[in-house]
PDB file of N, CA and C in Angstrom:
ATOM      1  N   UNK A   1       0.818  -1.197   0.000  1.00  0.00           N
ATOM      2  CA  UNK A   1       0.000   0.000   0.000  1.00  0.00           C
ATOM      3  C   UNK A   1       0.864   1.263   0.000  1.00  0.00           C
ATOM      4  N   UNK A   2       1.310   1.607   0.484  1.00  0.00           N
ATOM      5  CA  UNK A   2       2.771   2.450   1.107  1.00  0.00           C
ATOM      6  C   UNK A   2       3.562   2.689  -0.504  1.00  0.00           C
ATOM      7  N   UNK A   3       3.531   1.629  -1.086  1.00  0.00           N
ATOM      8  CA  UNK A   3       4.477   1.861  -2.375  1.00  0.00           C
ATOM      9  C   UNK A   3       3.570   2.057  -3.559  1.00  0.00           C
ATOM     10  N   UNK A   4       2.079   2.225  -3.353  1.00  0.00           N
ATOM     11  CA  UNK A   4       1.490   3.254  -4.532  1.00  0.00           C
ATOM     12  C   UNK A   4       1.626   4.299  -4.010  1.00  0.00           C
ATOM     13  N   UNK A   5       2.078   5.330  -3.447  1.00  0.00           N
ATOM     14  CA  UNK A   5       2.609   6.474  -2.857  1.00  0.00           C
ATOM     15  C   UNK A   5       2.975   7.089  -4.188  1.00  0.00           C
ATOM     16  N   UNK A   6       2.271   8.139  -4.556  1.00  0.00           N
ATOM     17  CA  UNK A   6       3.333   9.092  -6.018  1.00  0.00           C
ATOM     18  C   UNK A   6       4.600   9.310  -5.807  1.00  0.00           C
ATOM     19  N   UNK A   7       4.809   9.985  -4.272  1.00  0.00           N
ATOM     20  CA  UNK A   7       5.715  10.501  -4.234  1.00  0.00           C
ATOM     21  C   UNK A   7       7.170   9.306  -3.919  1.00  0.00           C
ATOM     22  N   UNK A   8       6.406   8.252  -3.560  1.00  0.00           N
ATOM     23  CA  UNK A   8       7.440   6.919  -2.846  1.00  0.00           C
ATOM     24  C   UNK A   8       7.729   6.498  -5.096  1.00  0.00           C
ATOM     25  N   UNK A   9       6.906   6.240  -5.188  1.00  0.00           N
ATOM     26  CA  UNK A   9       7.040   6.013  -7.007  1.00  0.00           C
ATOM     27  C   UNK A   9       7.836   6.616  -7.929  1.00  0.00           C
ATOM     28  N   UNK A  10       8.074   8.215  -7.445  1.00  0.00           N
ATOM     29  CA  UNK A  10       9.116   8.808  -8.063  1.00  0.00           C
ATOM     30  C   UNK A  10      10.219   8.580  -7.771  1.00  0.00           C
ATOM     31  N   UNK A  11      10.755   8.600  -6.214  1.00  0.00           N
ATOM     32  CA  UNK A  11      11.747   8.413  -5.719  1.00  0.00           C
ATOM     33  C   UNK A  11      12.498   7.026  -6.208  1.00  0.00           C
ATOM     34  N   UNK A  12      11.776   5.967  -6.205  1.00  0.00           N
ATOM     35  CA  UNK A  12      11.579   4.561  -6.783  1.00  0.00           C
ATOM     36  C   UNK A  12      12.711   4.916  -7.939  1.00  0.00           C
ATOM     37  N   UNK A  13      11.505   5.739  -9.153  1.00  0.00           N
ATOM     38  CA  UNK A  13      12.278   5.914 -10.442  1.00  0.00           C
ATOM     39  C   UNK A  13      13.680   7.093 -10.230  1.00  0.00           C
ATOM     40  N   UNK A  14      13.798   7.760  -9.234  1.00  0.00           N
ATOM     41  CA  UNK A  14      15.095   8.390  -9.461  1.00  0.00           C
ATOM     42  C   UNK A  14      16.582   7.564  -8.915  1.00  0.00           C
ATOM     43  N   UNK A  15      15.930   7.156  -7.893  1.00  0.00           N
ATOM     44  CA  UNK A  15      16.725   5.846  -7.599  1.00  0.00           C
ATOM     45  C   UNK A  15      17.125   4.916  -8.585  1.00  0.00           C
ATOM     46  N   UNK A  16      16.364   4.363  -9.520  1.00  0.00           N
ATOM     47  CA  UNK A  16      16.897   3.584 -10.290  1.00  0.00           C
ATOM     48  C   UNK A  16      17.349   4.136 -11.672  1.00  0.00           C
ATOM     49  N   UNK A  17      17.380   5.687 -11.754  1.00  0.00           N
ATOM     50  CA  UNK A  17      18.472   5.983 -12.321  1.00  0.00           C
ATOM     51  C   UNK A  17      19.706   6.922 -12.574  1.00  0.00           C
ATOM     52  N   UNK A  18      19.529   6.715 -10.982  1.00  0.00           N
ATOM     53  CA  UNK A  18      20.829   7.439 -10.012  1.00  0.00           C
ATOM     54  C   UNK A  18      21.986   6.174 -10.488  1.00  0.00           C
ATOM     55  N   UNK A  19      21.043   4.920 -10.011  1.00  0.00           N
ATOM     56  CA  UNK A  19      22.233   3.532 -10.040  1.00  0.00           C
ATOM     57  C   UNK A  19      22.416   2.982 -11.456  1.00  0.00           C
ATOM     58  N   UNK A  20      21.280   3.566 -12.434  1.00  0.00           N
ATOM     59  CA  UNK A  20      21.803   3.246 -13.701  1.00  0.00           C
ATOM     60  C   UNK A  20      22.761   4.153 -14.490  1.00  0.00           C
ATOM     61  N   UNK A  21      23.289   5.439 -13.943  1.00  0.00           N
ATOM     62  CA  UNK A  21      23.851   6.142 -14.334  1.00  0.00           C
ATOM     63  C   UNK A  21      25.154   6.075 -13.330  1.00  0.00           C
ATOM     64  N   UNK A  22      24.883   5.317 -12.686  1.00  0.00           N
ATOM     65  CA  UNK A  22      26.211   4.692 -11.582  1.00  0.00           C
ATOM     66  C   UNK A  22      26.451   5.645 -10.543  1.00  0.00           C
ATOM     67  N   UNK A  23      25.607   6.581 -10.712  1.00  0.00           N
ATOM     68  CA  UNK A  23      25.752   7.376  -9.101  1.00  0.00           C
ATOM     69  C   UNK A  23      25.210   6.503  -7.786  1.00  0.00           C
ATOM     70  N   UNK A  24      25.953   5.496  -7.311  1.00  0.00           N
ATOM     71  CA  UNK A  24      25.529   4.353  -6.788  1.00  0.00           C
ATOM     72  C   UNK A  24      25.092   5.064  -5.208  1.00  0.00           C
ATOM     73  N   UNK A  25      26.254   6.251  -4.822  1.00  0.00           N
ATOM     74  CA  UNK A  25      25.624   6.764  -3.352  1.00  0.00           C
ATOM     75  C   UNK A  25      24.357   7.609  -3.558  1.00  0.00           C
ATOM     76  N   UNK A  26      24.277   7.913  -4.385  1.00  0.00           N
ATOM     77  CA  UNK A  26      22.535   8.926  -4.324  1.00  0.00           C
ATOM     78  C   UNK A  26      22.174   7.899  -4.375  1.00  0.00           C
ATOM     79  N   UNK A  27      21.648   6.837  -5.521  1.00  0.00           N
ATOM     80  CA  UNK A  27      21.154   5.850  -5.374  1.00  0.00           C
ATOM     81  C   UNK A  27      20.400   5.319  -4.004  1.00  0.00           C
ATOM     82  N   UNK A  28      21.466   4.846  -3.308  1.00  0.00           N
ATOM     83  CA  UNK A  28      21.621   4.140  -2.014  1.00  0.00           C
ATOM     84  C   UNK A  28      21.001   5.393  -1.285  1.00  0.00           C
ATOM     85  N   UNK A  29      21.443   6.234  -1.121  1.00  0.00           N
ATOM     86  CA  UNK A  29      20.594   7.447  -0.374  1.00  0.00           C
ATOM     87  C   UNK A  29      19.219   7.441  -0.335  1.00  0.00           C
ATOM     88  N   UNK A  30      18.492   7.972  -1.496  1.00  0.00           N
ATOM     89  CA  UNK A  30      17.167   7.410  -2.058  1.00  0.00           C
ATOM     90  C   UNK A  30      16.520   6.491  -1.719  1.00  0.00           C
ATOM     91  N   UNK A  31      17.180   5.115  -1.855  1.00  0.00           N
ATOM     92  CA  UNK A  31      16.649   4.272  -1.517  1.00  0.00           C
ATOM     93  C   UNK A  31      16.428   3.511  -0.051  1.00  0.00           C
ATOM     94  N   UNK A  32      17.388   4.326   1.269  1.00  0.00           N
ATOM     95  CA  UNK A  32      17.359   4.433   1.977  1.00  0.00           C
ATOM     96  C   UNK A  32      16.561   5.388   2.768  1.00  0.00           C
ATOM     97  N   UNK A  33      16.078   6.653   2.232  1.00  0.00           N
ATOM     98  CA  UNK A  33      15.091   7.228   2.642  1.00  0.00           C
ATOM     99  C   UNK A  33      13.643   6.675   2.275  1.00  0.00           C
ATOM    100  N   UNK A  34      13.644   6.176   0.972  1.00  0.00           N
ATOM    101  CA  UNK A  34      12.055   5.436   0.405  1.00  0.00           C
ATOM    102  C   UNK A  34      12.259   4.451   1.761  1.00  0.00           C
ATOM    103  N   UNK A  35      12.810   3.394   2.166  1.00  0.00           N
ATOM    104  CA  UNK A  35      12.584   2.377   3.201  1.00  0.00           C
ATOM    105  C   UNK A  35      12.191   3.182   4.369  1.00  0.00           C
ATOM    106  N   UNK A  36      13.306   3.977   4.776  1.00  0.00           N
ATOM    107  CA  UNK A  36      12.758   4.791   5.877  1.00  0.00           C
ATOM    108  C   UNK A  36      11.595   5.269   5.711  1.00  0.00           C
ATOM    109  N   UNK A  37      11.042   5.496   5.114  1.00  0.00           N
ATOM    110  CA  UNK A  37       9.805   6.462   4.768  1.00  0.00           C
ATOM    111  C   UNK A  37       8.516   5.155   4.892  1.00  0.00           C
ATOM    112  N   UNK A  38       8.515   4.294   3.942  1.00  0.00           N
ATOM    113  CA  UNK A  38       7.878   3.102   3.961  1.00  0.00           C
ATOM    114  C   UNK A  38       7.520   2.882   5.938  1.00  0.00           C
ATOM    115  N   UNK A  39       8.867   2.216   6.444  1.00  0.00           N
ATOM    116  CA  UNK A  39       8.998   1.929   7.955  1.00  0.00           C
ATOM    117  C   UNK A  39       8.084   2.530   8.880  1.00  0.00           C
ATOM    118  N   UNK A  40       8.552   3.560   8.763  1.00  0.00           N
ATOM    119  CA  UNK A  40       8.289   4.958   9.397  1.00  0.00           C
ATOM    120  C   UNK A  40       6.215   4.598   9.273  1.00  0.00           C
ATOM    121  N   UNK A  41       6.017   5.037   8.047  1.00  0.00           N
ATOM    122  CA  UNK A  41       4.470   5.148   7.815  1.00  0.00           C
ATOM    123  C   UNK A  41       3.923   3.536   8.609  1.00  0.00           C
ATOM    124  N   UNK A  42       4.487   3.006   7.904  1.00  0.00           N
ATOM    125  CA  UNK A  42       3.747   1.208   8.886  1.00  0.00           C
ATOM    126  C   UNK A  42       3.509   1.340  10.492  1.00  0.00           C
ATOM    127  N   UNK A  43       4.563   1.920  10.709  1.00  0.00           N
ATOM    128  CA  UNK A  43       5.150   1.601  12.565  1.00  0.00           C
ATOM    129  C   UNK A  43       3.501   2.801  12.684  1.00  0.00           C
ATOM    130  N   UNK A  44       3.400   3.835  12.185  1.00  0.00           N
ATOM    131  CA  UNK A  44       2.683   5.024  12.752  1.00  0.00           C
ATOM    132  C   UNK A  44       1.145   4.698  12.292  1.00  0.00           C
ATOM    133  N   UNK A  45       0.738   3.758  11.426  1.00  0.00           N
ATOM    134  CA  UNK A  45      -0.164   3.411  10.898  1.00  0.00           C
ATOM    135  C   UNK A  45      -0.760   2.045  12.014  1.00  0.00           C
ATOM    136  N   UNK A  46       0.106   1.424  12.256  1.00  0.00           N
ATOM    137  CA  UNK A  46      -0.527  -0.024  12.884  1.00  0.00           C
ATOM    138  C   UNK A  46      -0.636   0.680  14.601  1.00  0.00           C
ATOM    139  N   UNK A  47       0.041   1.883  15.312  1.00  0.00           N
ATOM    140  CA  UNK A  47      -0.155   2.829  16.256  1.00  0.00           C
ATOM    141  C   UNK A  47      -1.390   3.365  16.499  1.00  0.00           C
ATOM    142  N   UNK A  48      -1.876   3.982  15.521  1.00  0.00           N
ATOM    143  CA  UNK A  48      -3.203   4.368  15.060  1.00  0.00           C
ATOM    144  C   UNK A  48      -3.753   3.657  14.934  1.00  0.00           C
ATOM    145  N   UNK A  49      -3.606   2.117  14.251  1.00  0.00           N
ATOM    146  CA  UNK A  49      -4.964   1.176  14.253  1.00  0.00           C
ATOM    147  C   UNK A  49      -5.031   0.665  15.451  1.00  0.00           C
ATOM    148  N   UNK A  50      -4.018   0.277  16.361  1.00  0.00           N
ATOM    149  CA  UNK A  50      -4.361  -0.081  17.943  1.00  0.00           C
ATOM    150  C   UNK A  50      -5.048   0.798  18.721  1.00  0.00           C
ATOM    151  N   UNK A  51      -4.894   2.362  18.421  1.00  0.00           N
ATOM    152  CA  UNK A  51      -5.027   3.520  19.680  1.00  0.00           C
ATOM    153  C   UNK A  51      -6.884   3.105  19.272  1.00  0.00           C
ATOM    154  N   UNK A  52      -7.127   2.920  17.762  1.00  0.00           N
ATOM    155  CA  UNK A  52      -8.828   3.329  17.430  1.00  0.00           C
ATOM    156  C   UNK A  52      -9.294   1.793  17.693  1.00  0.00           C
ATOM    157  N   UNK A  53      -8.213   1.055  18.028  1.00  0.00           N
ATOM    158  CA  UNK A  53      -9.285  -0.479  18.689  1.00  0.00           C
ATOM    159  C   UNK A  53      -9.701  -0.333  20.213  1.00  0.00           C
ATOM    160  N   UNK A  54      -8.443   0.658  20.698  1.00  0.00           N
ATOM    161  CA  UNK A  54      -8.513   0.278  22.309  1.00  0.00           C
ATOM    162  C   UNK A  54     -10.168   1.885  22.873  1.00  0.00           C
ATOM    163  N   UNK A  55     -10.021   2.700  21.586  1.00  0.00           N
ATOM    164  CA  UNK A  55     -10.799   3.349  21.832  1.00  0.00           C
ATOM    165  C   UNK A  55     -12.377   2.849  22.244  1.00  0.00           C
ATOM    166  N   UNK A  56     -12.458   2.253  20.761  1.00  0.00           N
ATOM    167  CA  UNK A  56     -13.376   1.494  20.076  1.00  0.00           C
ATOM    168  C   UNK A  56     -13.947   0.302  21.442  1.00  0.00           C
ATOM    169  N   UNK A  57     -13.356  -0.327  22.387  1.00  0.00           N
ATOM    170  CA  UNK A  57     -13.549  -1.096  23.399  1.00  0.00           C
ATOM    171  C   UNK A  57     -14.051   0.163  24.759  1.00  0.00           C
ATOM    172  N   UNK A  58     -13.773   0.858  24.982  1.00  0.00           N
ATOM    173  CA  UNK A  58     -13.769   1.536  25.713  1.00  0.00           C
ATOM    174  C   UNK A  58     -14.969   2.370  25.753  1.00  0.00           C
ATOM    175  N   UNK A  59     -15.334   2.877  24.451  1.00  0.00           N
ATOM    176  CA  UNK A  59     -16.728   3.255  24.397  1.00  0.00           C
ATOM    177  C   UNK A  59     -17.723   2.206  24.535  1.00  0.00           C
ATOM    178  N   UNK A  60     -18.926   2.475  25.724  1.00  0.00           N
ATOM    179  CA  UNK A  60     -19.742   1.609  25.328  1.00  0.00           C
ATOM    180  C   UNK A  60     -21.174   2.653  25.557  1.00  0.00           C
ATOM    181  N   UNK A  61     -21.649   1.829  23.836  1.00  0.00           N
ATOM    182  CA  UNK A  61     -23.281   2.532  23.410  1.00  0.00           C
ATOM    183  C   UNK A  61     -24.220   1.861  24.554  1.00  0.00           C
ATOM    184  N   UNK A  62     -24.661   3.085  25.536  1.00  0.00           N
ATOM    185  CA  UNK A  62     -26.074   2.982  26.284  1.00  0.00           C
ATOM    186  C   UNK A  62     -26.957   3.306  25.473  1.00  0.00           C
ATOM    187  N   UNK A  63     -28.380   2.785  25.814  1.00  0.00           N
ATOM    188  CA  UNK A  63     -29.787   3.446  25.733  1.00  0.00           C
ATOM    189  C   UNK A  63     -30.417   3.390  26.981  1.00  0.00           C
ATOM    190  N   UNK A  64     -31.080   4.757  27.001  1.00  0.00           N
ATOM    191  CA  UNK A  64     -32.556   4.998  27.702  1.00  0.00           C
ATOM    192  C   UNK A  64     -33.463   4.174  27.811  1.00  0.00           C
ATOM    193  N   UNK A  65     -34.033   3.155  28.982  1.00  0.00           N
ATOM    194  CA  UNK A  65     -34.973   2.298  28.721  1.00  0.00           C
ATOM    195  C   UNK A  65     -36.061   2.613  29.935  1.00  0.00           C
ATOM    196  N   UNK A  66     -37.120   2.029  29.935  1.00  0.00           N
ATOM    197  CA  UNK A  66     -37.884   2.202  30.734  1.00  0.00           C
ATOM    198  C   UNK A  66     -38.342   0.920  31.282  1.00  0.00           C
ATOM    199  N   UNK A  67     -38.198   0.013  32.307  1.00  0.00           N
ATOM    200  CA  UNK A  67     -37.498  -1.253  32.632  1.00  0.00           C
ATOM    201  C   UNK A  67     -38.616  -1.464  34.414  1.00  0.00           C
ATOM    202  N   UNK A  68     -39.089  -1.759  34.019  1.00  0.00           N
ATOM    203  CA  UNK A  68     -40.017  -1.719  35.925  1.00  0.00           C
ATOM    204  C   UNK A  68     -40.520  -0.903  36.071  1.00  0.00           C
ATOM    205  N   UNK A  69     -40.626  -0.167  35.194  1.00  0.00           N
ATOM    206  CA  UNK A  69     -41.387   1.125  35.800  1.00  0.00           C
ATOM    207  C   UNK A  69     -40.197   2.494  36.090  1.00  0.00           C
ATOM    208  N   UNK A  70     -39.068   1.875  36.071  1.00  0.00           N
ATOM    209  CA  UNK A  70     -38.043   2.872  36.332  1.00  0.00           C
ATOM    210  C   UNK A  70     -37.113   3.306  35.047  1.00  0.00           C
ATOM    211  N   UNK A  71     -36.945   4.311  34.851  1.00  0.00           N
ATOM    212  CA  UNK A  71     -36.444   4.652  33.724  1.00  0.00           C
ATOM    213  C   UNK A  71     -34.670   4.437  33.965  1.00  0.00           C
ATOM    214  N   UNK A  72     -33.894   4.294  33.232  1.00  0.00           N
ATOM    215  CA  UNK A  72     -32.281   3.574  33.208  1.00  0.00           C
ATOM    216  C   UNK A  72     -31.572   3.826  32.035  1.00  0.00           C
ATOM    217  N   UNK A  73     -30.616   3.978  32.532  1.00  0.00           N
ATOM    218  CA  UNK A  73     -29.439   3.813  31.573  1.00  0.00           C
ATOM    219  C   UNK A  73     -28.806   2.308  31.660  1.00  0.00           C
ATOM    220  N   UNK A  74     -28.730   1.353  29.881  1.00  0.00           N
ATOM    221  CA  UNK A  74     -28.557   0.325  29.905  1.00  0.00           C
ATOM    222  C   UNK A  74     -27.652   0.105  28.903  1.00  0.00           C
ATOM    223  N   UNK A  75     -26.589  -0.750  29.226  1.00  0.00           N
ATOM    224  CA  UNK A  75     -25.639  -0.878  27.608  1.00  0.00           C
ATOM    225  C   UNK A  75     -26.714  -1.594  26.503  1.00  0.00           C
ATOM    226  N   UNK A  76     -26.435  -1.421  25.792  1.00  0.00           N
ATOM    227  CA  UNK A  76     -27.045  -2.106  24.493  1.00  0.00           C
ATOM    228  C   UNK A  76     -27.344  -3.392  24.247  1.00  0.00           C
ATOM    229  N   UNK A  77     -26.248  -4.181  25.220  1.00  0.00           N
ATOM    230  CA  UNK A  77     -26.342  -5.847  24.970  1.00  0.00           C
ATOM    231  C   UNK A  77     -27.215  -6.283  26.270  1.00  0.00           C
ATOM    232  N   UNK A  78     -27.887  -5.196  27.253  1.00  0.00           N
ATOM    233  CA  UNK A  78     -28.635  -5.804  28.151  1.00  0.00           C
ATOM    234  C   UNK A  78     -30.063  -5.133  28.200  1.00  0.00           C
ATOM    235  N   UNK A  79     -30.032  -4.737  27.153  1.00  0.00           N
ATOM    236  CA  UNK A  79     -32.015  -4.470  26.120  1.00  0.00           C
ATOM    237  C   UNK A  79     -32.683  -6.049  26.492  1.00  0.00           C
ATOM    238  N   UNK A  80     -33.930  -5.970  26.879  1.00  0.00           N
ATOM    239  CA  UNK A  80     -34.698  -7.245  27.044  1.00  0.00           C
ATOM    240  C   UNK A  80     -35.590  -6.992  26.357  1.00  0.00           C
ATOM    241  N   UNK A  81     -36.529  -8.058  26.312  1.00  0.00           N
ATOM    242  CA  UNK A  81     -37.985  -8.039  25.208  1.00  0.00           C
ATOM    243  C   UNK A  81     -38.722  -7.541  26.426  1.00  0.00           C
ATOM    244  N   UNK A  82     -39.367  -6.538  26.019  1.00  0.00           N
ATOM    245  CA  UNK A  82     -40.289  -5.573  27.429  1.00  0.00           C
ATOM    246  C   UNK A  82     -39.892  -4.543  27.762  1.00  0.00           C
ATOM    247  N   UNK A  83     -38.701  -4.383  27.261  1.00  0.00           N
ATOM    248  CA  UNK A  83     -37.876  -2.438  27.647  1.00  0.00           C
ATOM    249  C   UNK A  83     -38.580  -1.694  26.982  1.00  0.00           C
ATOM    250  N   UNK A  84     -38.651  -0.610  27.368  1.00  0.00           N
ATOM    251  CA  UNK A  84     -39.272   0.798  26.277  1.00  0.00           C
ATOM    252  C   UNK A  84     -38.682   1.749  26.339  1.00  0.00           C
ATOM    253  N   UNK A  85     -37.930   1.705  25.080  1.00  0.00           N
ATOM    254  CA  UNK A  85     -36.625   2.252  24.591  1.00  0.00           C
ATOM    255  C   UNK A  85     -37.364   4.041  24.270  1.00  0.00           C
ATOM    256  N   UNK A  86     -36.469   5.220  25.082  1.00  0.00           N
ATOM    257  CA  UNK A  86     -36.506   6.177  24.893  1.00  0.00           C
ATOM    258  C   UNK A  86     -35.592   6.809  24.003  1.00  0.00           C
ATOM    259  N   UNK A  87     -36.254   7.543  22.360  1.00  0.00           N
ATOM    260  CA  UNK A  87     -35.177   7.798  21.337  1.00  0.00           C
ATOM    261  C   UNK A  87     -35.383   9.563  21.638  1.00  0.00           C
ATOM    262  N   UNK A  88     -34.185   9.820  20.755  1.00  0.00           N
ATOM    263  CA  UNK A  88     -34.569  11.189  21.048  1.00  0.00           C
ATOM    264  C   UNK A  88     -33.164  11.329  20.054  1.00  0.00           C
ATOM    265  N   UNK A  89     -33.603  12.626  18.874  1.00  0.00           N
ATOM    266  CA  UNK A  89     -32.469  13.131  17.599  1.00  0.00           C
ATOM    267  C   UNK A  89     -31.121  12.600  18.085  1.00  0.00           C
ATOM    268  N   UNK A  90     -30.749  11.880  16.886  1.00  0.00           N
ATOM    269  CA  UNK A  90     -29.049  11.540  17.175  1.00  0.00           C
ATOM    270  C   UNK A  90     -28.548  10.486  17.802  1.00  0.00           C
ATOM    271  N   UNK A  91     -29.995   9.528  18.361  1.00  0.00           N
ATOM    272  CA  UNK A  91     -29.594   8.451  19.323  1.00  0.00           C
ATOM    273  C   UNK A  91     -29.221   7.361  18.103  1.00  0.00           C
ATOM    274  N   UNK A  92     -28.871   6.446  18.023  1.00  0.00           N
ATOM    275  CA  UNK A  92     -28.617   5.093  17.747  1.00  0.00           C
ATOM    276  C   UNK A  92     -29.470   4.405  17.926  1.00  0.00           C
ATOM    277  N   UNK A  93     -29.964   3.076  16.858  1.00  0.00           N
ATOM    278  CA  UNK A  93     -31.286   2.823  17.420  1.00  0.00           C
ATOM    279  C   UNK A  93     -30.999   1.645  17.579  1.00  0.00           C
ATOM    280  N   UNK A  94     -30.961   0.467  18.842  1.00  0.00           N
ATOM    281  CA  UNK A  94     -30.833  -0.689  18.917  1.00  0.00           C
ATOM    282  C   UNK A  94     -30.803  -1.793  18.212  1.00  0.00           C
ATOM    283  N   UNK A  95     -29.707  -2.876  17.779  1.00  0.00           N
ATOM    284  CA  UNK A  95     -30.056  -3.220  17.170  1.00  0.00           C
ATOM    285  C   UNK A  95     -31.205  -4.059  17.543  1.00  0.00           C
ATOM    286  N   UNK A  96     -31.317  -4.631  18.490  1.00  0.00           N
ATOM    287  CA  UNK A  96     -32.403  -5.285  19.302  1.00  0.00           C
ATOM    288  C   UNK A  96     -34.178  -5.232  19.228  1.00  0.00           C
ATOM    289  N   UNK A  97     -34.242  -4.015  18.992  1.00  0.00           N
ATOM    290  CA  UNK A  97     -35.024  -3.068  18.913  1.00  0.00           C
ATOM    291  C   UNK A  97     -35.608  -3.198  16.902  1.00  0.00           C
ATOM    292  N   UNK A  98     -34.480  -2.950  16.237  1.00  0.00           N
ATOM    293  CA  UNK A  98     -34.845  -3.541  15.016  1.00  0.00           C
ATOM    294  C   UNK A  98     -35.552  -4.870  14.795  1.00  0.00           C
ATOM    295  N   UNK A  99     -34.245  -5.312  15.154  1.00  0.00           N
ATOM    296  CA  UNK A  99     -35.020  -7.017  15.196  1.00  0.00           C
ATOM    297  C   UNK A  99     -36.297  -7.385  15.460  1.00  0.00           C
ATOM    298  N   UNK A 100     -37.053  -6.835  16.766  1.00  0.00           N
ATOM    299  CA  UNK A 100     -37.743  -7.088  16.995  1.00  0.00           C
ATOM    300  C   UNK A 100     -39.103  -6.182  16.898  1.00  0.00           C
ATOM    301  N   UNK A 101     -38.852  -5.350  15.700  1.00  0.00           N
ATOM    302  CA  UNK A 101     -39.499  -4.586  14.833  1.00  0.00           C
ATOM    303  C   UNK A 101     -40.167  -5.860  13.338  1.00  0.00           C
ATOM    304  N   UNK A 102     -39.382  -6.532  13.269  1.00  0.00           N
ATOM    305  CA  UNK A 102     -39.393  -7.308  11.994  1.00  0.00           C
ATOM    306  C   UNK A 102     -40.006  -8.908  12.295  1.00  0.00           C
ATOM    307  N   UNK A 103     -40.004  -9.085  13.437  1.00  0.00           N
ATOM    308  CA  UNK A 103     -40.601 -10.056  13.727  1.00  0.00           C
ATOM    309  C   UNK A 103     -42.609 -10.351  14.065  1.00  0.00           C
TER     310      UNK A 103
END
């Protein structure tokens, strides 16, 4: 992914004809910054995909239910058949709640 990069693609082609014109240290230069550069983006990319998993666990979607007679805040995976789900603009709508729209 990293090496459809335009700018990693040019470097690619000046590199290879830095070394076809036998300027072998630009070459090697070049091609030592494209790796670095490559490295670099992976290490900071798979950083970011951990930070938005551990986020991603950490949030958890409540709803408003109305449950005994008492109104509650409930995570999503402990909706029962008999809650009466309070929506209101912008909420998320259970999937639970779908489901058992369709049945």
């Amino acid at each position: 992914m990293h090496f459809r990069s335009p700018l990693i693609i040019i470097l690619l082609l000046a590199g290879l004809l830095s070394s076809f014109f036998g300027e072998m240290v630009n070459a090697a230069i070049i091609f030592a910054i494209v790796l670095l550069s490559v490295v670099l983006d992976f290490v900071q990319e798979s950083k970011a995909e951990k930070a938005a998993e551990l986020l991603k666990e950490k949030v958890t979607t409540t709803a408003t239910v109305l449950r005994d007679g008492v109104k509650r805040e409930v995570k999503l995976s402990e909706i029962v058949l008999g809650d009466i789900i309070f929506l209101s603009a912008g909420d998320i709508v259970p999937e639970t709640m779908l489901l058992g729209m369709m049945n």
